[in-house]
C-alpha atoms as a PDB file:
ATOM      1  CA  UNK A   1      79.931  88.709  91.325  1.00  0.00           C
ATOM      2  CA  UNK A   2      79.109  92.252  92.758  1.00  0.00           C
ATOM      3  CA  UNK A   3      79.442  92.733  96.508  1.00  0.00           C
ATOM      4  CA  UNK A   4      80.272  95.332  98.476  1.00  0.00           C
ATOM      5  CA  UNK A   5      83.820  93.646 100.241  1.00  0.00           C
ATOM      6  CA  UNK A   6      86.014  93.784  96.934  1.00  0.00           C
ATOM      7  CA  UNK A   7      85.101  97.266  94.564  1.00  0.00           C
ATOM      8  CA  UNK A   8      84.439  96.764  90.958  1.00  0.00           C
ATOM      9  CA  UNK A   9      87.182  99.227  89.573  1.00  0.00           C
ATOM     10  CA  UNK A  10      86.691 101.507  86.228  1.00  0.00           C
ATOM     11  CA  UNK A  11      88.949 103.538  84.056  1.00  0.00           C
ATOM     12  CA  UNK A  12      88.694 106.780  86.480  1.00  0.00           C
ATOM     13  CA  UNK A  13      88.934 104.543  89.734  1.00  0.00           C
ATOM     14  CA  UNK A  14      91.946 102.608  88.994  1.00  0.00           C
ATOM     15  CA  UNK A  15      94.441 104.948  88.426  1.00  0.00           C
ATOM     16  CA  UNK A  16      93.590 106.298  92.126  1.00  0.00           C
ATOM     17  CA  UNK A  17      93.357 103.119  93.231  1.00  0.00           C
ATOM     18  CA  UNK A  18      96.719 101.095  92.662  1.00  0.00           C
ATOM     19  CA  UNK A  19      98.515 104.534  92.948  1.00  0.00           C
ATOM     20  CA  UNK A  20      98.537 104.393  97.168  1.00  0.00           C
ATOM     21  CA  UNK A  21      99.831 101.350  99.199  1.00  0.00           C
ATOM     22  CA  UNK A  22      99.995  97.664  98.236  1.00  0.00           C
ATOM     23  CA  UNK A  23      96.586  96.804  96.076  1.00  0.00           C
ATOM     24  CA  UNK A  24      95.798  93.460  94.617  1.00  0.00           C
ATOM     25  CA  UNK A  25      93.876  93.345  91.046  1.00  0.00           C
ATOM     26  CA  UNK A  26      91.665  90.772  89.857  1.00  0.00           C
ATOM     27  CA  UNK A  27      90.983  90.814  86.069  1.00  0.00           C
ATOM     28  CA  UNK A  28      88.199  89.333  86.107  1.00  0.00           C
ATOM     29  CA  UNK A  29      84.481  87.998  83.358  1.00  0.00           C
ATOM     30  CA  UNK A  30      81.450  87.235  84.356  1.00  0.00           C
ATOM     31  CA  UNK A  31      81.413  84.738  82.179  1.00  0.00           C
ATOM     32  CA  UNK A  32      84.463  83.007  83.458  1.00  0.00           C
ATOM     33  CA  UNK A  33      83.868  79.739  85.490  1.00  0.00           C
ATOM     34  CA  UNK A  34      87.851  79.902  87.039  1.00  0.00           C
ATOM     35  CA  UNK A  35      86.763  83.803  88.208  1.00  0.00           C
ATOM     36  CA  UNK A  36      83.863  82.861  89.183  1.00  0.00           C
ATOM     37  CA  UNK A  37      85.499  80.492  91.417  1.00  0.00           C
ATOM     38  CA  UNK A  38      88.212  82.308  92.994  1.00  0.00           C
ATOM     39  CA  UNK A  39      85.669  85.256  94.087  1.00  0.00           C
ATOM     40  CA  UNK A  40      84.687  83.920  97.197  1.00  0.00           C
ATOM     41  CA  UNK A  41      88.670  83.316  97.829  1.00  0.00           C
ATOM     42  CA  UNK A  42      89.654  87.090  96.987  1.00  0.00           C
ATOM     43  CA  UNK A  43      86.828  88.146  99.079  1.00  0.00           C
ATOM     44  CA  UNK A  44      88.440  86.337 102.253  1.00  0.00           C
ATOM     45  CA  UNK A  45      91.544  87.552 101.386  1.00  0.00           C
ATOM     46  CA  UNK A  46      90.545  90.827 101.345  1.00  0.00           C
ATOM     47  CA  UNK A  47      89.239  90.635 105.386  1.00  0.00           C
ATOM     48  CA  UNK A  48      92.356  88.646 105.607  1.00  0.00           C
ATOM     49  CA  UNK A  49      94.942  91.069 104.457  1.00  0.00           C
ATOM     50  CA  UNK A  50      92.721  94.236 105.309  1.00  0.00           C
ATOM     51  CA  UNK A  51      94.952  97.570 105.947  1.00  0.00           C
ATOM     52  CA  UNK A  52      97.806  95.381 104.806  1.00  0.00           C
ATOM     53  CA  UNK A  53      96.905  94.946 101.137  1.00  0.00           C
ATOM     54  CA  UNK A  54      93.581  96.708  99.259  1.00  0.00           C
ATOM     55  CA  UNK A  55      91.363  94.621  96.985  1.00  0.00           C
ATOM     56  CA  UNK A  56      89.854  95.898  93.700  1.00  0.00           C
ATOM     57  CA  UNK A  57      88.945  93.931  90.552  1.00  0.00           C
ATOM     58  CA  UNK A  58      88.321  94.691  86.693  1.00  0.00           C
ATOM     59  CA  UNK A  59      85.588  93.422  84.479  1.00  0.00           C
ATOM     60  CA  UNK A  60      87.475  92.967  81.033  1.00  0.00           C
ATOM     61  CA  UNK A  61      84.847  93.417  79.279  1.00  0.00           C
ATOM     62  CA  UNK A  62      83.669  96.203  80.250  1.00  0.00           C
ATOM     63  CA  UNK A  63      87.440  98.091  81.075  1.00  0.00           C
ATOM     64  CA  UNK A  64      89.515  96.207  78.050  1.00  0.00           C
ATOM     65  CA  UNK A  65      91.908  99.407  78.198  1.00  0.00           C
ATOM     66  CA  UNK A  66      92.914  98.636  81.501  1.00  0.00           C
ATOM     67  CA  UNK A  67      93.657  94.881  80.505  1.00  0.00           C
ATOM     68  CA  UNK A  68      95.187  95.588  77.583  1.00  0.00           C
ATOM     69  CA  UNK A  69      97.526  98.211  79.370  1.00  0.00           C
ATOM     70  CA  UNK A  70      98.813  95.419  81.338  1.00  0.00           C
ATOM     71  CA  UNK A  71      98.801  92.803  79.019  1.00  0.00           C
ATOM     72  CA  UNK A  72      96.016  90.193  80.593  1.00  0.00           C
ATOM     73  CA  UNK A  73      95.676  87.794  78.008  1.00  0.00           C
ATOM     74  CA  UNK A  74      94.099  84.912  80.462  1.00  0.00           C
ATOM     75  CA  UNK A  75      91.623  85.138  83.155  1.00  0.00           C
ATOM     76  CA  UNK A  76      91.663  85.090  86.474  1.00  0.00           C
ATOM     77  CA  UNK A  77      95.160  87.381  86.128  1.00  0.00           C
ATOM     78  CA  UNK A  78      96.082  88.964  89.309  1.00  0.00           C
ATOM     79  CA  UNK A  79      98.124  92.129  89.562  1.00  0.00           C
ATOM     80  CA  UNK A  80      99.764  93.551  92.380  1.00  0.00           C
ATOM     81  CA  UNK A  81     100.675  96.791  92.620  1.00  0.00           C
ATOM     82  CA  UNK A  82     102.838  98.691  95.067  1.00  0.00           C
ATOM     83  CA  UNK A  83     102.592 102.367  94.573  1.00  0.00           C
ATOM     84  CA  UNK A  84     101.142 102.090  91.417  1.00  0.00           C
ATOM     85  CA  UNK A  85     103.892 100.165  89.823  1.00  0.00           C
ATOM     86  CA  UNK A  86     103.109  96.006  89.238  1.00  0.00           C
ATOM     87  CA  UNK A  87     105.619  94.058  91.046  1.00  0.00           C
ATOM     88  CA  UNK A  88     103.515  90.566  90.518  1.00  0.00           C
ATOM     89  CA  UNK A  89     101.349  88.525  88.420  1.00  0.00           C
ATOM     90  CA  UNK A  90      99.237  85.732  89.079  1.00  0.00           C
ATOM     91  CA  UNK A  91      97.242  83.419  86.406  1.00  0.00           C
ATOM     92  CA  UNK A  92      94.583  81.288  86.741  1.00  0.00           C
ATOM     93  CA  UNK A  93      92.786  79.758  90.063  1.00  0.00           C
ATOM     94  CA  UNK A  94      94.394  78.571  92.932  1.00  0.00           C
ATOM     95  CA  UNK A  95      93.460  77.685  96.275  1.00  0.00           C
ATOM     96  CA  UNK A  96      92.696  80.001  99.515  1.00  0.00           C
ATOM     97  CA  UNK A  97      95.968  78.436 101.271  1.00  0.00           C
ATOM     98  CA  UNK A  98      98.575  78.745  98.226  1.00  0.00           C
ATOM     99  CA  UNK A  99      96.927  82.388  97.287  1.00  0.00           C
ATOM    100  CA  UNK A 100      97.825  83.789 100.978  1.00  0.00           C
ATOM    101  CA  UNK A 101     100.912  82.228 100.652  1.00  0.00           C
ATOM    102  CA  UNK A 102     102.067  84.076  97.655  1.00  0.00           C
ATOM    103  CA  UNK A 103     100.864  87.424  98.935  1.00  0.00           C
ATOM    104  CA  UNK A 104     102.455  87.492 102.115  1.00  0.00           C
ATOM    105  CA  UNK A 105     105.653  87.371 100.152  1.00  0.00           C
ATOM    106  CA  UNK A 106     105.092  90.588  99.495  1.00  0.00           C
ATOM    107  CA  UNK A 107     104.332  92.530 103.069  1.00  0.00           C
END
């Protein structure tokens, strides 16, 4: 699931990171068949929406501070953040078509 389109965020990154902008968040495991699925789809969202929206994501496992601060209980959990602050949430897999959809609500 690493690739160089979509950073893998940490405790000291993602502060910085949701703080600026519009940012999209994908909690995400590697041993989660739904993530694993939707990667491909965030990473063409991410060329999709680029300088409109930024793309990070969070390996629970190895950030649970950062999931636990905003209470992902499921996986895949999307968070969207506008400077810094969440203003949406999105659970489980969807398709490419009905993701876009829902983000460019927010633009």
């Amino acid at each position: 699931m690493n690739n160089k389109e979509v950073p893998e965020l940490t405790n000291g990154e993602f502060e910085k990171f949701a703080k600026d902008g519009v940012a999209l968040v994908d909690f995400f495991a590697e041993w989660c068949m739904p993530c694993l699925m939707m990667a491909p789809i965030v990473e063409e969202l991410s060329d999709r929406f680029k300088g409109r929206i930024k793309f990070g994501k969070v390996n629970i496992d190895e950030n649970p501070q950062i999931a636990q601060k905003f209470h992902v209980t499921s996986i895949p959990t999307f968070i969207l953040f506008k400077e810094g602050n969440p203003i949406q949430q999105f659970v489980g897999s969807m398709d490419q078509e009905e993701f876009r959809e829902k983000l460019r609500e927010f633009l």
